[in-house]
N, C-alpha and C. Protein backbone atom coordinates (compact mmCIF):
# COMPACT_ATOMS: atom_id res chain seq x y z
N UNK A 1 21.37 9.81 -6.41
CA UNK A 1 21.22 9.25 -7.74
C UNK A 1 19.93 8.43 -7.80
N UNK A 2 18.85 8.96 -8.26
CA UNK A 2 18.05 7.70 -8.58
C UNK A 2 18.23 6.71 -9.23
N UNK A 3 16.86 5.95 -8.35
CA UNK A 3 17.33 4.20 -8.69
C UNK A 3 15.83 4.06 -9.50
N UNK A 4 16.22 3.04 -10.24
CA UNK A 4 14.85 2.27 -10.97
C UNK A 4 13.91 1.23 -10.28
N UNK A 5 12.48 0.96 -10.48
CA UNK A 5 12.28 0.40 -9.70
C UNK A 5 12.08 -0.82 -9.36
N UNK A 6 12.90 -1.52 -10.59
CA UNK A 6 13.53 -3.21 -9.95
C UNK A 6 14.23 -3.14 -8.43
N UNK A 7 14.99 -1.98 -7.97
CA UNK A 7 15.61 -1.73 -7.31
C UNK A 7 15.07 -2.03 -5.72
N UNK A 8 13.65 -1.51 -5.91
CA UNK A 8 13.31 -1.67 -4.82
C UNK A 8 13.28 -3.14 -3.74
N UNK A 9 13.64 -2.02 -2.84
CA UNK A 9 14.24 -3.85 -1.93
C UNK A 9 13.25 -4.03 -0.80
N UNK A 10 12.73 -4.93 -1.24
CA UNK A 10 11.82 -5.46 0.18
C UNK A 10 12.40 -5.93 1.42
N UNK A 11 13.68 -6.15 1.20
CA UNK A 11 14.19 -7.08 2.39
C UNK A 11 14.46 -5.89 3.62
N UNK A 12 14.15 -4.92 3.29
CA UNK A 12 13.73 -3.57 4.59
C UNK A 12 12.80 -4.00 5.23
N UNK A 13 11.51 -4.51 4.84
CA UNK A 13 10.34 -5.22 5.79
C UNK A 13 10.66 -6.22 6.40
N UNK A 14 10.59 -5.29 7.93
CA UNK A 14 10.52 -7.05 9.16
C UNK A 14 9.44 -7.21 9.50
N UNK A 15 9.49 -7.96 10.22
CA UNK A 15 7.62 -8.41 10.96
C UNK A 15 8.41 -8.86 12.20
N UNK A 16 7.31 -9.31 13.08
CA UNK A 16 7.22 -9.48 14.21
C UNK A 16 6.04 -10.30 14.48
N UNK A 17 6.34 -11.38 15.73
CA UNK A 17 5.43 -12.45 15.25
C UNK A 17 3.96 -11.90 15.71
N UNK A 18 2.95 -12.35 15.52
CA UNK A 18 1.58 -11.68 16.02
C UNK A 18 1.44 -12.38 17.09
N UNK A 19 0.87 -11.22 17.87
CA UNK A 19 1.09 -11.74 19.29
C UNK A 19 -0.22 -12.70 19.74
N UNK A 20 -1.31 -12.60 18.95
CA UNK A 20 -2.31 -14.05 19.46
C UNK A 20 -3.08 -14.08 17.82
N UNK A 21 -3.84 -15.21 18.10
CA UNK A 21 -4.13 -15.76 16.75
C UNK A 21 -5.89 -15.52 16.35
N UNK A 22 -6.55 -14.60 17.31
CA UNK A 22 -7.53 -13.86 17.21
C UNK A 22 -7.48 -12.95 15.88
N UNK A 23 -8.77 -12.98 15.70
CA UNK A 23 -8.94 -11.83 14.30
C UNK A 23 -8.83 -10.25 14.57
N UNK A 24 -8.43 -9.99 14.10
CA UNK A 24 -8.18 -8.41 14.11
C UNK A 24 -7.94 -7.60 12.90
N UNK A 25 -8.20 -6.37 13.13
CA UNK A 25 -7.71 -5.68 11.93
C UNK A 25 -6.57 -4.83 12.51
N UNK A 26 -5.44 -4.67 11.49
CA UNK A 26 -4.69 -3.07 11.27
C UNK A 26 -5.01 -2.33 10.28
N UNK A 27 -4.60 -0.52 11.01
CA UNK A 27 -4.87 0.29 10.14
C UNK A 27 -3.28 0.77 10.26
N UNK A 28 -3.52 1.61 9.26
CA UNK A 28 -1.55 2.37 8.78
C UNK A 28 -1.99 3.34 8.00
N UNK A 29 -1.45 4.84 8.35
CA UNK A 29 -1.54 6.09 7.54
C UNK A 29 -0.06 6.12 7.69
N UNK A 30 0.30 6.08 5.85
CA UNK A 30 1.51 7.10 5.77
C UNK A 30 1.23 8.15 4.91
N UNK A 31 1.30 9.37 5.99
CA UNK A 31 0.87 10.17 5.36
C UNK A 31 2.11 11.36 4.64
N UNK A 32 3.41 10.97 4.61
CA UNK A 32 3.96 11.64 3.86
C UNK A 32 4.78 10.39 2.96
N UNK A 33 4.46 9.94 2.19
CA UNK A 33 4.30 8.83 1.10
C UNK A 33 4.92 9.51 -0.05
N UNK A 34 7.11 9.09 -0.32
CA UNK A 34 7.32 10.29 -1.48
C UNK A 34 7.65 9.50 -2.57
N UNK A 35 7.94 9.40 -3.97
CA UNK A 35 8.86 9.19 -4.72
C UNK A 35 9.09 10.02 -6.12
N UNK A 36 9.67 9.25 -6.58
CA UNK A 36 9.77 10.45 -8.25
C UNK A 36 9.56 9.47 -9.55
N UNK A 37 8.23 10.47 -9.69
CA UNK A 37 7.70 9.74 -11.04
C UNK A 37 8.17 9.54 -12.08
N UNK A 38 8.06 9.08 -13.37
CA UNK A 38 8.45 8.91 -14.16
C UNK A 38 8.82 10.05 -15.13
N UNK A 39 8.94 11.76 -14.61
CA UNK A 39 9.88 12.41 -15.31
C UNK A 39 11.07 12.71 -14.38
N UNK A 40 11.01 12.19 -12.95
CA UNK A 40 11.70 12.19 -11.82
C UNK A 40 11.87 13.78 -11.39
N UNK A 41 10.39 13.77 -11.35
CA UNK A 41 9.80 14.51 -10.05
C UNK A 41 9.18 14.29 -9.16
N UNK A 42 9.33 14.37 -7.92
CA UNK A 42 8.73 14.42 -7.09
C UNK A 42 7.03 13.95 -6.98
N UNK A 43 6.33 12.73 -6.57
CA UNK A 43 5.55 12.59 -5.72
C UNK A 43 5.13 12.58 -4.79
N UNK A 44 3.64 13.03 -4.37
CA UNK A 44 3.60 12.98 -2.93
C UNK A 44 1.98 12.09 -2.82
N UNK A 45 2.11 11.40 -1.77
CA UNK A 45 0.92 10.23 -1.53
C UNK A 45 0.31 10.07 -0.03
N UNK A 46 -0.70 9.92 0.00
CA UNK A 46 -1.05 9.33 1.55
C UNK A 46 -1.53 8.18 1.64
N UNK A 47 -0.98 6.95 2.25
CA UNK A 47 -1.26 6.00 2.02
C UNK A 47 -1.88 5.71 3.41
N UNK A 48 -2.97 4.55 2.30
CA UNK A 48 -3.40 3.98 3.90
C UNK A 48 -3.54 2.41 3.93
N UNK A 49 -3.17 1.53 4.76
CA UNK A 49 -2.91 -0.15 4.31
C UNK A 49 -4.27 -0.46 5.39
N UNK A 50 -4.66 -1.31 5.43
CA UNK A 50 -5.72 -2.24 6.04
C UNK A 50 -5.12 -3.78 6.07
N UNK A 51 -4.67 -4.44 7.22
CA UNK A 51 -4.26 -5.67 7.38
C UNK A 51 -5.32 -6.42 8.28
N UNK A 52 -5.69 -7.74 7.68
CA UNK A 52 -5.74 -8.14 8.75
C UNK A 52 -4.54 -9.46 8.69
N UNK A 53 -3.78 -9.43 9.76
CA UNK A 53 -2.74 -10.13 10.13
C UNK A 53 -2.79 -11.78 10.21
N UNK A 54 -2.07 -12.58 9.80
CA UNK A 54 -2.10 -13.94 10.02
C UNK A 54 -0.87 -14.29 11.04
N UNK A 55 0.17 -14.85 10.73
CA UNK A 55 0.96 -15.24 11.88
C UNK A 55 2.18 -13.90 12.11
N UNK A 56 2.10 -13.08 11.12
CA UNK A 56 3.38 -11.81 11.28
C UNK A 56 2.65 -10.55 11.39
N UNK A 57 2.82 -9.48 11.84
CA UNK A 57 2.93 -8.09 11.80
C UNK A 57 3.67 -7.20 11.34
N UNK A 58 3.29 -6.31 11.18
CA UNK A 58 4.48 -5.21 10.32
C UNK A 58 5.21 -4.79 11.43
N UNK A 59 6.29 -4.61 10.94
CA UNK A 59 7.51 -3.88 12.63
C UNK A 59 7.26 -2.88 11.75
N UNK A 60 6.80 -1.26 12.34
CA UNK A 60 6.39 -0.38 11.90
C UNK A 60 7.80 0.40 11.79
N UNK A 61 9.21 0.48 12.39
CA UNK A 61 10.41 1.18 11.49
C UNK A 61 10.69 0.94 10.66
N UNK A 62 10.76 -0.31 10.01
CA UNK A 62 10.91 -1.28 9.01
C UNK A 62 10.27 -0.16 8.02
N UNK A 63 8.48 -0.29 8.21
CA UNK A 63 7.87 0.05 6.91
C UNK A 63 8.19 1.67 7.00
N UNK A 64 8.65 2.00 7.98
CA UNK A 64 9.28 3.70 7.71
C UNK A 64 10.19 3.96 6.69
N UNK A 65 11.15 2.75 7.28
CA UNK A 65 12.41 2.53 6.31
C UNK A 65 12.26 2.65 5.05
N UNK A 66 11.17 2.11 4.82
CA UNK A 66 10.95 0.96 3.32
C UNK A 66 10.37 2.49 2.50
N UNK A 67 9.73 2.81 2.90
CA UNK A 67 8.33 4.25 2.60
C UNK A 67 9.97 5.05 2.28
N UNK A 68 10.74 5.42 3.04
CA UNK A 68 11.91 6.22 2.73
C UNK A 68 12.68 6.46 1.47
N UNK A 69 13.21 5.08 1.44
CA UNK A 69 13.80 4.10 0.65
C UNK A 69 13.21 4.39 -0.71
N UNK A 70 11.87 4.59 -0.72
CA UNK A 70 11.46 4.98 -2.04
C UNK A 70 11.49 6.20 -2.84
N UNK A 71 12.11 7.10 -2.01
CA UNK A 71 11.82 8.52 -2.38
C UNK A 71 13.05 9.36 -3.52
N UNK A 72 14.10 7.86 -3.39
CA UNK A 72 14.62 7.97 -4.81
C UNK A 72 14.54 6.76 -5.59
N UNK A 73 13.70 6.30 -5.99
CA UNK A 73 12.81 5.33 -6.78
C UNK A 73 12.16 6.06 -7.86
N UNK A 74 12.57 5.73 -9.07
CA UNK A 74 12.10 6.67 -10.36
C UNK A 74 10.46 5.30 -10.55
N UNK A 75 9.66 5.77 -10.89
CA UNK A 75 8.51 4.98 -10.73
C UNK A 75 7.41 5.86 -11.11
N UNK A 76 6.18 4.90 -11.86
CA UNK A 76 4.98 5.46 -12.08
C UNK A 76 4.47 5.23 -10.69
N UNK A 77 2.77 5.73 -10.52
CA UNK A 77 2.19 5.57 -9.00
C UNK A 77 1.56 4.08 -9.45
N UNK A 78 0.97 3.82 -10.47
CA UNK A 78 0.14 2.57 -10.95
C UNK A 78 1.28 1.35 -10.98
N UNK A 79 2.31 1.31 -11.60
CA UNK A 79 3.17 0.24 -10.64
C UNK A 79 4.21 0.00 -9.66
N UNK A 80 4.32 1.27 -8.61
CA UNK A 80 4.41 1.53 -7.43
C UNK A 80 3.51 0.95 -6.79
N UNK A 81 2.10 1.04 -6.29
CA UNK A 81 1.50 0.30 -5.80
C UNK A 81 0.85 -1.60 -5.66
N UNK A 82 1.31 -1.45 -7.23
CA UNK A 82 1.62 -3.09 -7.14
C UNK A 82 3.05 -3.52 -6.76
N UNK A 83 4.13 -2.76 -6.90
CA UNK A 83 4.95 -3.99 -6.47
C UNK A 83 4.59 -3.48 -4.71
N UNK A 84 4.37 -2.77 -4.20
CA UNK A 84 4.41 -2.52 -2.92
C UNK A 84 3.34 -3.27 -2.37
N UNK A 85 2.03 -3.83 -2.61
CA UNK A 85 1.27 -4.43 -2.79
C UNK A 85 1.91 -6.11 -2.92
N UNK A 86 2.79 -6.29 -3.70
CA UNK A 86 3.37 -7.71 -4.22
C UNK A 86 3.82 -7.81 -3.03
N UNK A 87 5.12 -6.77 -2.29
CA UNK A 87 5.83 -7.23 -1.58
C UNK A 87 5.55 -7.28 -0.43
N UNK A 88 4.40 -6.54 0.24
CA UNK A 88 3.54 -6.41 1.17
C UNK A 88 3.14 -8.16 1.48
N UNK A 89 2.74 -8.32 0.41
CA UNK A 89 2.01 -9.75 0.33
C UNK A 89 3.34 -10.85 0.73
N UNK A 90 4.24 -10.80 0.04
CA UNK A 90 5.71 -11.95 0.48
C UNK A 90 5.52 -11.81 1.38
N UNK A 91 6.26 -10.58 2.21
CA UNK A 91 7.08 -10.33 3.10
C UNK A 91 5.95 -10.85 4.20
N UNK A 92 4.75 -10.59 4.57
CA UNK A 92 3.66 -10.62 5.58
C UNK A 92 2.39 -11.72 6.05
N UNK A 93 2.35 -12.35 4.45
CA UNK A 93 1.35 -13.10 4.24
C UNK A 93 0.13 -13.00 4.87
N UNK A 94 -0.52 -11.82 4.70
CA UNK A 94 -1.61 -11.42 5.63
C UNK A 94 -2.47 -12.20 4.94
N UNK A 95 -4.02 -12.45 5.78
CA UNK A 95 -5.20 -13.10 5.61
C UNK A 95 -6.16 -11.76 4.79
N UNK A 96 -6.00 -10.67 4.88
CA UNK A 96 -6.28 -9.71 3.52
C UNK A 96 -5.35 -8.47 4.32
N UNK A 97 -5.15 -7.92 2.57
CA UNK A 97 -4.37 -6.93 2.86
C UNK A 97 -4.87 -5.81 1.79
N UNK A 98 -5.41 -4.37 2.43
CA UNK A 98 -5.78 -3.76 1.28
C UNK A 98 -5.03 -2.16 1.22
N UNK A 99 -4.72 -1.98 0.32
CA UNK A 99 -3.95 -0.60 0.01
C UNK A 99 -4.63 0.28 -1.14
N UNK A 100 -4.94 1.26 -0.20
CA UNK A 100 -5.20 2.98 -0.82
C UNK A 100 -4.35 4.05 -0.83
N UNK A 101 -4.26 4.74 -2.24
CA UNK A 101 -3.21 5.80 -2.50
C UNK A 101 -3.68 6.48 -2.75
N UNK A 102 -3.72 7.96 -2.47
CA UNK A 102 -3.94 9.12 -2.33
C UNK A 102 -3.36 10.02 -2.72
N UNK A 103 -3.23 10.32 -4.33
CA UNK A 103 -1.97 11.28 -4.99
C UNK A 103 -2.34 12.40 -4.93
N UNK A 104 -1.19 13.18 -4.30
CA UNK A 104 -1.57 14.66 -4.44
C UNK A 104 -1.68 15.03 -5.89
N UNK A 105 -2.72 16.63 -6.06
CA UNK A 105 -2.52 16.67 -7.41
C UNK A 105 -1.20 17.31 -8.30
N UNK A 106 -1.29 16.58 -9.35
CA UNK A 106 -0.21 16.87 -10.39
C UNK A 106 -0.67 17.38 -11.70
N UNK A 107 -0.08 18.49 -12.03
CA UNK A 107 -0.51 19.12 -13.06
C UNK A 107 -2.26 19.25 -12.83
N UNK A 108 -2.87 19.42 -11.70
CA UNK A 108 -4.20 20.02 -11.85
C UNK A 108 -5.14 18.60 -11.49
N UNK A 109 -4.59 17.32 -11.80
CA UNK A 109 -5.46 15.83 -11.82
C UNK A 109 -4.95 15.45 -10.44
N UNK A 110 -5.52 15.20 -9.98
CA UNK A 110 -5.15 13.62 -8.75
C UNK A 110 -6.09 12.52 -8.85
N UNK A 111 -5.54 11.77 -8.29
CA UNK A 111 -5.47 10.31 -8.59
C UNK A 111 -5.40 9.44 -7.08
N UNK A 112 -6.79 8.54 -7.42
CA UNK A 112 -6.88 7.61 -5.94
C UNK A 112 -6.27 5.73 -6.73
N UNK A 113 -5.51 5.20 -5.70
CA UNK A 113 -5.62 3.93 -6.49
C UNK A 113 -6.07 2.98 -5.14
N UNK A 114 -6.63 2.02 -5.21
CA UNK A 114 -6.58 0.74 -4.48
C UNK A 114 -6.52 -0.56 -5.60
N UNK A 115 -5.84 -1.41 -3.97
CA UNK A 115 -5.89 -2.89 -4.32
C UNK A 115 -6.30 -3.81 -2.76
N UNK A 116 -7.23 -4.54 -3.37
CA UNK A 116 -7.60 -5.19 -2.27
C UNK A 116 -7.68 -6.74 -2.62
N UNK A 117 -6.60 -7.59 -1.56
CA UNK A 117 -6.58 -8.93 -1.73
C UNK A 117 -7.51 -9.97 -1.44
N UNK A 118 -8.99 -9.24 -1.21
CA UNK A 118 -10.24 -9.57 -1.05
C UNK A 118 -10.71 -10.23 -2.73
N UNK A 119 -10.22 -9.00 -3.56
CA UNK A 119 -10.74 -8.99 -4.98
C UNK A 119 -10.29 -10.92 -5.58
N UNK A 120 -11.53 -11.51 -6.20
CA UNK A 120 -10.97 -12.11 -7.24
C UNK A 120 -10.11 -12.16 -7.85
N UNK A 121 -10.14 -10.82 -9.14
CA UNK A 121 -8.81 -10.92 -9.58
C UNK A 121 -7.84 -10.64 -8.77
N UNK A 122 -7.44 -10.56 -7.72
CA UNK A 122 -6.21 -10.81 -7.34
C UNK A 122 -6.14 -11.65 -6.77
N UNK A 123 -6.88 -13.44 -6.54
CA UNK A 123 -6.93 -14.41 -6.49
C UNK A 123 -7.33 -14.17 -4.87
N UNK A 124 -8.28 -13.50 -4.29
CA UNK A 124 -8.85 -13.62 -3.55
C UNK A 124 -10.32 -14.53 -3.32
N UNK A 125 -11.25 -14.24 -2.50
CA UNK A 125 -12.44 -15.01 -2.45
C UNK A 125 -13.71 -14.24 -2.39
N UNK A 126 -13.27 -12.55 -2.27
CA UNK A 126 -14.21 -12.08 -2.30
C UNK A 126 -15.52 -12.39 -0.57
N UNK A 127 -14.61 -12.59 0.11
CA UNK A 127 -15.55 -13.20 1.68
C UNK A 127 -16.18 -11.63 2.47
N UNK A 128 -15.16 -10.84 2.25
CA UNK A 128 -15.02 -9.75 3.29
C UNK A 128 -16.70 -8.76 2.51
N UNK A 129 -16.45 -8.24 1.00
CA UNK A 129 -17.42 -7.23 0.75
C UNK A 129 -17.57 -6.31 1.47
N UNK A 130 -16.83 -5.71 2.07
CA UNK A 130 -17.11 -4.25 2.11
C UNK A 130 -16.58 -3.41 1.38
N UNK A 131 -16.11 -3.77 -0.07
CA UNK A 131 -15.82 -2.87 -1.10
C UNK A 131 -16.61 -2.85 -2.23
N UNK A 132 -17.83 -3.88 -2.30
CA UNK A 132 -18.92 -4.14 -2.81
C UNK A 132 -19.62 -2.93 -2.83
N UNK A 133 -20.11 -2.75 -3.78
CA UNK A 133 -21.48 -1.72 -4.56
C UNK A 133 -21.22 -0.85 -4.54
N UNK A 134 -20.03 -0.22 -3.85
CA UNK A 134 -19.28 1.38 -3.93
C UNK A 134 -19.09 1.56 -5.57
N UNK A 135 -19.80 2.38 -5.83
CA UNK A 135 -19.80 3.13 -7.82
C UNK A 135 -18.76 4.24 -7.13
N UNK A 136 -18.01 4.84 -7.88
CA UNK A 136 -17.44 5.71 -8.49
C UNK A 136 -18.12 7.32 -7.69
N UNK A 137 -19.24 7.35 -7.93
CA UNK A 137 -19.82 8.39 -7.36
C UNK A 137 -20.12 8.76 -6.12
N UNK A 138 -20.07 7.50 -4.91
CA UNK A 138 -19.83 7.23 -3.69
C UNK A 138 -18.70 7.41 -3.07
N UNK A 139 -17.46 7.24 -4.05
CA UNK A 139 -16.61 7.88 -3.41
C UNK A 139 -16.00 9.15 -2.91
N UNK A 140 -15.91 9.43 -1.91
CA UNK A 140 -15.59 11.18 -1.59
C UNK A 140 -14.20 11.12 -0.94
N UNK A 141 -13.62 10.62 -1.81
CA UNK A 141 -11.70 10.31 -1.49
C UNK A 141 -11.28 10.29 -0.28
N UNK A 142 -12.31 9.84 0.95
CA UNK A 142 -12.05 9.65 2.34
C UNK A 142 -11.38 8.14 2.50
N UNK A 143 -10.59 7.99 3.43
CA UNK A 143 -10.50 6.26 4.01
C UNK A 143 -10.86 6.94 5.62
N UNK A 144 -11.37 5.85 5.79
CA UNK A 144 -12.09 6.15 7.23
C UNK A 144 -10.56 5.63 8.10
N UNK A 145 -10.27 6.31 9.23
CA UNK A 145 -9.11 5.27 10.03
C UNK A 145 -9.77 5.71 11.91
């Protein structure tokens, strides 16, 4: 039976404490990323997260779980990625956290989204810039991992 996507439950994400307090980055491909859009059909996504970690880590069954969990989730992809994005952010409190989606195509269009907690508007500081001066035309729908 699909569910709506108030539904979605974050409390599937564990962490695990980080094991030293050095800077680092994580990378994360999920590359079979499902749910059902808003005529509740079937999506398919490849996601890719960029952390860099503050005092928690992702326990990576957890976010298996969670990625699962969604695949009867009736949902657009544009606020799918924010609340996953929102809850990313509770659950982890990373020092930046950035997420790219990768929609397969539908009806002939596909569709890339990011959010990066670098950005201003998302009450970041803008320190990092390496998403700076990339136009539209630079992009060739790669994430490097």
């Amino acid at each position: 039976m699909p569910k709506l996507y108030k539904e979605i439950d974050k409390s599937i994400l564990k962490s695990i404490p980080n094991p030293t307090r050095e800077a680092y980055e994580i990378k994360i491909k999920i590359p079979e990323f499902t749910f059902l859009g808003v005529s509740e059909q079937p999506d398919f996504a490849t996601v890719y997260l960029t952390m860099y970690p503050s005092d928690k880590i992702i326990e990576l069954k957890s976010l298996k779980l969670y990625s699962f969990h969604l695949r009867d989730i009736v949902v657009s992809y544009e606020r799918l990625i924010n609340i996953f994005y929102d809850q990313l952010m509770e659950v982890y409190d990373p020092v930046r956290l950035r997420i790219s989606m990768v929609c397969n195509p539908r009806g002939g269009i596909s569709s890339k989204l990011a959010i990066d907690s670098d950005w201003a508007v998302r009450g970041g500081k803008e320190e990092f810039k390496d998403w700076v001066g990339r136009s539209s035309g630079d992009d060739d729908w790669s994430v490097l991992m």
